[in-house]
PDB file of N, CA and C in Angstrom:
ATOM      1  N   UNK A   1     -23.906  -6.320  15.850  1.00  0.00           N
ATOM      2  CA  UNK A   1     -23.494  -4.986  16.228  1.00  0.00           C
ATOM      3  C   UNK A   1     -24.147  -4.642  17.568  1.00  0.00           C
ATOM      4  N   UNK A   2     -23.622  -4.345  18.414  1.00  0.00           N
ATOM      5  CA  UNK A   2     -24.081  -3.651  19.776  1.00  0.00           C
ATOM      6  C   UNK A   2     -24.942  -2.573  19.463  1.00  0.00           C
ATOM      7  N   UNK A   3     -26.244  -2.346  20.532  1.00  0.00           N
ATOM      8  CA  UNK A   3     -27.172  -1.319  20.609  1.00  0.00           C
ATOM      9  C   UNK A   3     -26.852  -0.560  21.601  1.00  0.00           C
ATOM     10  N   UNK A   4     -27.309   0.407  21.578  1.00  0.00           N
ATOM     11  CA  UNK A   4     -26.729   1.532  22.346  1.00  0.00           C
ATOM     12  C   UNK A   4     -28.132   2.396  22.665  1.00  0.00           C
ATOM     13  N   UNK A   5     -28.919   2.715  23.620  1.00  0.00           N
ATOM     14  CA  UNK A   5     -30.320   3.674  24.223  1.00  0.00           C
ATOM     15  C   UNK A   5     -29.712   4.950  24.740  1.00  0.00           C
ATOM     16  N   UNK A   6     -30.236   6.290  23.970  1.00  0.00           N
ATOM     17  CA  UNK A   6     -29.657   6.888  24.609  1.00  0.00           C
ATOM     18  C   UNK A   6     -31.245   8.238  24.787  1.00  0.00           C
ATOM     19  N   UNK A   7     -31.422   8.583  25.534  1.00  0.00           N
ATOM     20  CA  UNK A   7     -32.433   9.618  25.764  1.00  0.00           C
ATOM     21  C   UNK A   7     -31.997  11.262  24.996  1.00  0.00           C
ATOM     22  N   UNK A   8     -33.103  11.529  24.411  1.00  0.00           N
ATOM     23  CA  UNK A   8     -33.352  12.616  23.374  1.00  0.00           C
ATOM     24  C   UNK A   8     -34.542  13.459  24.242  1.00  0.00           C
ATOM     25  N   UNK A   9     -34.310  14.543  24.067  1.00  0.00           N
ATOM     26  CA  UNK A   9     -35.655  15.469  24.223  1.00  0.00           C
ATOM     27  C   UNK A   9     -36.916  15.066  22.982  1.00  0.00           C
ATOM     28  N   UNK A  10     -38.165  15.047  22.645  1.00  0.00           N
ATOM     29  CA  UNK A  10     -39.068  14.598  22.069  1.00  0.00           C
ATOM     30  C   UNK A  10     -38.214  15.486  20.978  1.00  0.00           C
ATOM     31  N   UNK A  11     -38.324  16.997  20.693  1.00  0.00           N
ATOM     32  CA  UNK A  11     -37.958  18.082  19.822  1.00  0.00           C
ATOM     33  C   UNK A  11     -36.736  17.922  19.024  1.00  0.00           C
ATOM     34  N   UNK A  12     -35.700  17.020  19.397  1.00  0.00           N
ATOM     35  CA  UNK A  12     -33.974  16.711  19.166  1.00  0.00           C
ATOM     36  C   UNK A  12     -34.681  15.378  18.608  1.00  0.00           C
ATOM     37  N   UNK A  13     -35.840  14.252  18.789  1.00  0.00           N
ATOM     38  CA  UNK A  13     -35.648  13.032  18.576  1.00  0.00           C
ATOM     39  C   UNK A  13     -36.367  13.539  17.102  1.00  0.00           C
ATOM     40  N   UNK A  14     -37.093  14.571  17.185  1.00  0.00           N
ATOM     41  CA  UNK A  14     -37.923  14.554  15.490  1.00  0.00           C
ATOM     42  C   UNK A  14     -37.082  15.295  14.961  1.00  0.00           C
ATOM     43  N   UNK A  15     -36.094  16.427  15.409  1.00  0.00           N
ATOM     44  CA  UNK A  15     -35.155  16.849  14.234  1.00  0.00           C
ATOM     45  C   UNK A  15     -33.989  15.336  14.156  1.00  0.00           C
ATOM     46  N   UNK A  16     -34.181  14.802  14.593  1.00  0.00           N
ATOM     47  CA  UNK A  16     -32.988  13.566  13.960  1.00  0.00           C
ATOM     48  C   UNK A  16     -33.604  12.706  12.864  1.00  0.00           C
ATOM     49  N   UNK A  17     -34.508  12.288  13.388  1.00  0.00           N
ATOM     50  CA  UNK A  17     -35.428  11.929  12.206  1.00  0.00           C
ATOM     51  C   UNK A  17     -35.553  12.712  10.989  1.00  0.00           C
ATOM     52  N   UNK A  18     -35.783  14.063  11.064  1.00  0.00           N
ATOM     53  CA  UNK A  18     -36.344  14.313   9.818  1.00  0.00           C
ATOM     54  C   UNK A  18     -34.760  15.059   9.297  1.00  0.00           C
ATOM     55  N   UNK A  19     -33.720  14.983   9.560  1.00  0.00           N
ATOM     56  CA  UNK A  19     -32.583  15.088   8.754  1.00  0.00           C
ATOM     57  C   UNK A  19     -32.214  13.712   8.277  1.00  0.00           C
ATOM     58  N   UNK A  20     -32.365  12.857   9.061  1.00  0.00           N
ATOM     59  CA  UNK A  20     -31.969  11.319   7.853  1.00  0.00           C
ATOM     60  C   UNK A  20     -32.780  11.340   6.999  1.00  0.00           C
ATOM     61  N   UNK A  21     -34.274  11.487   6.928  1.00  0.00           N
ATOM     62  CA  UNK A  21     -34.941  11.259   6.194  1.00  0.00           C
ATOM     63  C   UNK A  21     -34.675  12.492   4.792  1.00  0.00           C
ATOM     64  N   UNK A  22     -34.607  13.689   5.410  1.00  0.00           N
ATOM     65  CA  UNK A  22     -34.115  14.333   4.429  1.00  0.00           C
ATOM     66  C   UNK A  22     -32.873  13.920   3.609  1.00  0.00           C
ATOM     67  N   UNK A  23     -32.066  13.371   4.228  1.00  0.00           N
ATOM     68  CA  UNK A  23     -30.962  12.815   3.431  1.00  0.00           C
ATOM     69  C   UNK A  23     -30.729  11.487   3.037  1.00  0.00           C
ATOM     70  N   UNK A  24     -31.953  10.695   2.928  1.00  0.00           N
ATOM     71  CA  UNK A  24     -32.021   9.529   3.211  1.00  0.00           C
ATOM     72  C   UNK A  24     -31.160   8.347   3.177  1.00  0.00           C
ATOM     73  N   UNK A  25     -30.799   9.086   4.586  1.00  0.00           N
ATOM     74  CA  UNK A  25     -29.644   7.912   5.415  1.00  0.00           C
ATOM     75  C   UNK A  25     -30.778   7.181   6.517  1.00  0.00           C
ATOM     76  N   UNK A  26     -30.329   6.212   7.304  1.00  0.00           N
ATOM     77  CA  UNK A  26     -31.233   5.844   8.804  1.00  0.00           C
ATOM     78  C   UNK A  26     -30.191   6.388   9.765  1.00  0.00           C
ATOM     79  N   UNK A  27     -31.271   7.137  10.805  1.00  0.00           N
ATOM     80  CA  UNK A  27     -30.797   7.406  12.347  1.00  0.00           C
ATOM     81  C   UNK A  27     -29.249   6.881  12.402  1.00  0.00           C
ATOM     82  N   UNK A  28     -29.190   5.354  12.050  1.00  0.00           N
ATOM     83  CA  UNK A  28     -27.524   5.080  12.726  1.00  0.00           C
ATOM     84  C   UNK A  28     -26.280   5.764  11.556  1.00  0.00           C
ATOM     85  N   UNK A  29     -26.766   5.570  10.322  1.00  0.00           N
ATOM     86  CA  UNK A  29     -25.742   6.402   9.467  1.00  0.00           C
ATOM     87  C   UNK A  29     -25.743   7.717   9.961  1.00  0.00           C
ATOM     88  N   UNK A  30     -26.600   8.649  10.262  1.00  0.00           N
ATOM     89  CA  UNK A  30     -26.365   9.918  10.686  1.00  0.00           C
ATOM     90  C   UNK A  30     -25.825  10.373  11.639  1.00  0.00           C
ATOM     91  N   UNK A  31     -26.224   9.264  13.269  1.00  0.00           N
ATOM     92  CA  UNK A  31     -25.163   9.639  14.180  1.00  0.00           C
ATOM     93  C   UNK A  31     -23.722   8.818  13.925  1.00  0.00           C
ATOM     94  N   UNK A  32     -23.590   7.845  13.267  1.00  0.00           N
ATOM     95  CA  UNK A  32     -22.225   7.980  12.997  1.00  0.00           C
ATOM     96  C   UNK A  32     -21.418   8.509  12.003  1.00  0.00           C
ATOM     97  N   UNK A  33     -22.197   9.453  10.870  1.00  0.00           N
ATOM     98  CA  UNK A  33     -21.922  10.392  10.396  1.00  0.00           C
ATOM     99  C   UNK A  33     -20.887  11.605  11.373  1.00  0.00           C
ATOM    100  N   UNK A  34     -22.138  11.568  12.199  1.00  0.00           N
ATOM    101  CA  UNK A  34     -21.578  12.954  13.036  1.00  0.00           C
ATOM    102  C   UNK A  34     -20.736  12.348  13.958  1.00  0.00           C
ATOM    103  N   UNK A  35     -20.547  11.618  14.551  1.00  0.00           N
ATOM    104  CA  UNK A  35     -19.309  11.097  15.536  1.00  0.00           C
ATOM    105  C   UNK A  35     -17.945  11.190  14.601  1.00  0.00           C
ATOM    106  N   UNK A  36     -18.177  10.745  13.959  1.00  0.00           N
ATOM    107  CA  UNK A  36     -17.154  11.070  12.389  1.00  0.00           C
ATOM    108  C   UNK A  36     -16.410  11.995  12.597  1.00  0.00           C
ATOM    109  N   UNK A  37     -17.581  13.056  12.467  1.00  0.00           N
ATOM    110  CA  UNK A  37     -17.275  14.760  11.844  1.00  0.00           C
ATOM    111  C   UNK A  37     -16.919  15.418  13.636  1.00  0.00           C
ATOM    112  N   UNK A  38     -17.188  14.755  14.444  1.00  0.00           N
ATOM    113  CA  UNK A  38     -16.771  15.477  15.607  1.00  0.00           C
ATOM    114  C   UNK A  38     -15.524  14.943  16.279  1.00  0.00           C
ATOM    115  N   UNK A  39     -14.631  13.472  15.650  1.00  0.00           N
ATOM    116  CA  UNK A  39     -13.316  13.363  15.969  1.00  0.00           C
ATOM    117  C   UNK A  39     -13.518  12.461  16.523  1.00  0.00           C
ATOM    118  N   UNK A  40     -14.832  11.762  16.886  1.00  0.00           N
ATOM    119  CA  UNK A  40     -14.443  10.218  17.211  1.00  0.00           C
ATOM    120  C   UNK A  40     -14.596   9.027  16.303  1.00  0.00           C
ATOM    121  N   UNK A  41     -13.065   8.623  16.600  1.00  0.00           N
ATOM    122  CA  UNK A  41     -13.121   7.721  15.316  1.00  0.00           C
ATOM    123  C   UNK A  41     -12.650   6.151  15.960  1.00  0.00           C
ATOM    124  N   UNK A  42     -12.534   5.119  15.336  1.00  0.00           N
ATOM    125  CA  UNK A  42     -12.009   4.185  15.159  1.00  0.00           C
ATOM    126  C   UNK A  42     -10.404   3.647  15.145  1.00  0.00           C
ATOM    127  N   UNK A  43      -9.888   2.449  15.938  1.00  0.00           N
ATOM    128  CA  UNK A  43      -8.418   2.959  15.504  1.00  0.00           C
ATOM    129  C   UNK A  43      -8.228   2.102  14.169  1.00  0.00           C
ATOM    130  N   UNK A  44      -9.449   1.872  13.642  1.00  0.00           N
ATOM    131  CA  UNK A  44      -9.239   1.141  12.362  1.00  0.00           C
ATOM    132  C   UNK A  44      -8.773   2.420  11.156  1.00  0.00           C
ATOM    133  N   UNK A  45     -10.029   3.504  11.312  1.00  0.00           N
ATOM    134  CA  UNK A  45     -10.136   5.049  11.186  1.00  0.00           C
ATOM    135  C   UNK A  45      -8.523   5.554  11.007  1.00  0.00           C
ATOM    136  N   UNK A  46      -7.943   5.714  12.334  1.00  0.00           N
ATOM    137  CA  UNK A  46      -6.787   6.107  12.742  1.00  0.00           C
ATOM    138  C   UNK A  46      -5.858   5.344  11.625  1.00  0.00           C
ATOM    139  N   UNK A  47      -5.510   4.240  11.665  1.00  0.00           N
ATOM    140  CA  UNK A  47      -4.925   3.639  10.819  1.00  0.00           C
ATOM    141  C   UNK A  47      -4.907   3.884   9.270  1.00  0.00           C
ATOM    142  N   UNK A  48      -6.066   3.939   8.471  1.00  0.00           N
ATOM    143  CA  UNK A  48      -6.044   4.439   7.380  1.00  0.00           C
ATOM    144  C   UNK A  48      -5.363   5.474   7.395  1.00  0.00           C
ATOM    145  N   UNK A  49      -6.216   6.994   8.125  1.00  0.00           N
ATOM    146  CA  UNK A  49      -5.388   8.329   8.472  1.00  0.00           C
ATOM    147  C   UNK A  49      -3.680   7.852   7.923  1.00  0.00           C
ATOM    148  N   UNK A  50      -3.155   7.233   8.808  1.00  0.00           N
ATOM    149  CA  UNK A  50      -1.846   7.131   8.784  1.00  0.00           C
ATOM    150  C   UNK A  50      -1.101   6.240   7.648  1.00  0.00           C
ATOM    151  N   UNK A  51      -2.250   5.500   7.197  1.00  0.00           N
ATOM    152  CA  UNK A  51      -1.247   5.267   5.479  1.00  0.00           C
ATOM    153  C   UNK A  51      -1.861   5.601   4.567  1.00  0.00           C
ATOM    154  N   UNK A  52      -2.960   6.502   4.613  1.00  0.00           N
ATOM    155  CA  UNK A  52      -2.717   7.719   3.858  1.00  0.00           C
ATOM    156  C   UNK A  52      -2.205   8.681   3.790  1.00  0.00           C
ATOM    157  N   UNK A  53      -1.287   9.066   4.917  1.00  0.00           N
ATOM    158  CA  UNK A  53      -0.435  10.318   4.975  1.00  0.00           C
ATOM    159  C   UNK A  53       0.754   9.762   4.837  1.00  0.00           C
ATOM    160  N   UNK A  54       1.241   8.506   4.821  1.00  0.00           N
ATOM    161  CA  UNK A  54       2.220   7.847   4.697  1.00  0.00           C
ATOM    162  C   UNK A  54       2.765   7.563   2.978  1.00  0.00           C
ATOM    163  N   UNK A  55       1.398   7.322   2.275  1.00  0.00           N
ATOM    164  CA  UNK A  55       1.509   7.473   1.289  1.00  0.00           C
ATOM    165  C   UNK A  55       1.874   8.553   0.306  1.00  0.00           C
ATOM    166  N   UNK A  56       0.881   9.613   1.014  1.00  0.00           N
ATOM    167  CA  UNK A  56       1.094  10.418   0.311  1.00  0.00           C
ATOM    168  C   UNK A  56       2.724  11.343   0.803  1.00  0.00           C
ATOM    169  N   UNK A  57       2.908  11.707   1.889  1.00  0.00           N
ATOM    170  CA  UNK A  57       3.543  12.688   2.024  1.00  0.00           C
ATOM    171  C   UNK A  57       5.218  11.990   2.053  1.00  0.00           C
ATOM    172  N   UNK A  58       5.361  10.208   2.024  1.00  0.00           N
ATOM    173  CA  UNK A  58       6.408   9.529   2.080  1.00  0.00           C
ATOM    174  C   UNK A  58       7.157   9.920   3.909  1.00  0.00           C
ATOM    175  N   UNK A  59       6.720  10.159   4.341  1.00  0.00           N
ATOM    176  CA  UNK A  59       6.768  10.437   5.591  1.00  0.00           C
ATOM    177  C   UNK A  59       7.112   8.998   6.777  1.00  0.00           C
ATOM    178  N   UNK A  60       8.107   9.070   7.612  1.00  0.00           N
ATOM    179  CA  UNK A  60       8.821   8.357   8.533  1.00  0.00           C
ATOM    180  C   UNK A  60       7.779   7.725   9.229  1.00  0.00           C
ATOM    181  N   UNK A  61       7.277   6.645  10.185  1.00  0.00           N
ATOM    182  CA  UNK A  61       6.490   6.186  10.933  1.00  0.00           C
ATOM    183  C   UNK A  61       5.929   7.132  11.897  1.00  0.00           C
ATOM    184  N   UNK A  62       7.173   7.663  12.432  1.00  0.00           N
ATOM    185  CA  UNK A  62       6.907   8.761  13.793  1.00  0.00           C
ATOM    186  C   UNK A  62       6.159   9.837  13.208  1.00  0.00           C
ATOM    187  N   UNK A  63       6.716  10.630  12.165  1.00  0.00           N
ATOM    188  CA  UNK A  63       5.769  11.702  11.363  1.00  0.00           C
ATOM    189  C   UNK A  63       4.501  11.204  11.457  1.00  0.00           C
ATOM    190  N   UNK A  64       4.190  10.070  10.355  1.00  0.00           N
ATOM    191  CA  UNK A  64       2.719   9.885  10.057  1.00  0.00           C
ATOM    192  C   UNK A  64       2.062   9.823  11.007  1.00  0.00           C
ATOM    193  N   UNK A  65       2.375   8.662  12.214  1.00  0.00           N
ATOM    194  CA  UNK A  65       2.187   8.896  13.616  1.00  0.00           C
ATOM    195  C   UNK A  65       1.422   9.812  14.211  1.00  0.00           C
ATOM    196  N   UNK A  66       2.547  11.103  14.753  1.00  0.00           N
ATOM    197  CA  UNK A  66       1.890  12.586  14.625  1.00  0.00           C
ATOM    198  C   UNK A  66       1.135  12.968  14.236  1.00  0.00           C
ATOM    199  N   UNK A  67       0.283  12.740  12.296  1.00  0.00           N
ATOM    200  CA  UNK A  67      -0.150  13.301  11.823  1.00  0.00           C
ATOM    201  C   UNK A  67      -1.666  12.864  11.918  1.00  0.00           C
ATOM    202  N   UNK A  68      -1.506  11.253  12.637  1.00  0.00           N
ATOM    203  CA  UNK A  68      -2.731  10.622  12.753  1.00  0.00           C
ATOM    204  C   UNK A  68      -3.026  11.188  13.936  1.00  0.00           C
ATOM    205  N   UNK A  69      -2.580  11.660  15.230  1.00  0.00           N
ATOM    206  CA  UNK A  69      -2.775  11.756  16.126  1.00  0.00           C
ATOM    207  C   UNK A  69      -3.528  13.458  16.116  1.00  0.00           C
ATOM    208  N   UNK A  70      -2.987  14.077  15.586  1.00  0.00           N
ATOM    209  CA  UNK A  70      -3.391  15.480  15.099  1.00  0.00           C
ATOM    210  C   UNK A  70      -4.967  15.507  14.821  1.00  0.00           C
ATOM    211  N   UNK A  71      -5.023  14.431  13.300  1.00  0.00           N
ATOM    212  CA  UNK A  71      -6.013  14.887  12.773  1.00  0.00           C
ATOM    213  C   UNK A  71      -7.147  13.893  13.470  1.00  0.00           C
ATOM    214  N   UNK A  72      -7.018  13.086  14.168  1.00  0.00           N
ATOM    215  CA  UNK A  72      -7.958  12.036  15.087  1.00  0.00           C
ATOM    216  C   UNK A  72      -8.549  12.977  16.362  1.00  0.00           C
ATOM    217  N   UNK A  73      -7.642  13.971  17.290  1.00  0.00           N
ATOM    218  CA  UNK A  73      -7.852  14.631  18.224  1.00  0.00           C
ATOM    219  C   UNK A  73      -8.117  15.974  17.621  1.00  0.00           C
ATOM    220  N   UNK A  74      -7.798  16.393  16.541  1.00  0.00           N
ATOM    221  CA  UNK A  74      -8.454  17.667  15.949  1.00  0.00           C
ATOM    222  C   UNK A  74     -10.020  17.941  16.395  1.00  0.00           C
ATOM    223  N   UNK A  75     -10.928  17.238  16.098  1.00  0.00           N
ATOM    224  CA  UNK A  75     -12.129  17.002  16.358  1.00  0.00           C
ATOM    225  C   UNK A  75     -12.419  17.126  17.080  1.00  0.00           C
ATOM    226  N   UNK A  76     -12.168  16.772  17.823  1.00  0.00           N
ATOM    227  CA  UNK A  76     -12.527  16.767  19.612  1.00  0.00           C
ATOM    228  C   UNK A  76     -11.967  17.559  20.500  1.00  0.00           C
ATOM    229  N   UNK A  77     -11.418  18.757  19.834  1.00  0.00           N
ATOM    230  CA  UNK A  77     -10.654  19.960  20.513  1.00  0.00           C
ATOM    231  C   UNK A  77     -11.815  21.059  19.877  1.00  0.00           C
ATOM    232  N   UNK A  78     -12.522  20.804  18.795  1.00  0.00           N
ATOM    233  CA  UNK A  78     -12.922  21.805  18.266  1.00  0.00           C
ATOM    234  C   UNK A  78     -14.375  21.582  19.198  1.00  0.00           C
ATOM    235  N   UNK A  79     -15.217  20.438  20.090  1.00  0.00           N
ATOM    236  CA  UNK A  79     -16.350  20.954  20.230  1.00  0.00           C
ATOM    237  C   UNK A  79     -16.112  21.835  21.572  1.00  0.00           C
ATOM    238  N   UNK A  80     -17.553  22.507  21.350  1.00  0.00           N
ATOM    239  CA  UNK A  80     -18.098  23.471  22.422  1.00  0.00           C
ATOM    240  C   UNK A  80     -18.366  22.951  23.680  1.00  0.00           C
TER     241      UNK A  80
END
């Protein structure tokens, strides 16, 4: 798996710490927790999205399509 360095304020590097630990996940489950939850995903990600909405809603290619595209960029319209 590729590493990735990225600079934290000292104050941001101990609240990251002490929310995994509170939830005891490690540092990398938590930020990719939150990359998750903020709309960046995978187009492996994307793919599920779309045959699960395929499944469920019996929906045309182009629909599900749409619906992956929606809920993949949803996320990333909502940050600040």
């Amino acid at each position: 798996m590729p590493r990735l360095t990225i600079t934290l304020s000292e104050e941001r590097q101990r609240a990251v710490k002490e929310a995994a630990a509170r939830r005891g996940i490690t540092i990398t489950a938590l930020i990719d927790e939150s990359l998750e939850r903020a709309g960046v995903r995978t187009s492996e990600s994307a793919r599920q999205i779309l045959a699960r909405a395929r499944a469920k809603a019996r929906m045309s290619d182009a629909d599900a399509m749409d619906l992956a595209l929606r809920e993949t960029g949803g996320g990333r319209a909502q940050r600040p």
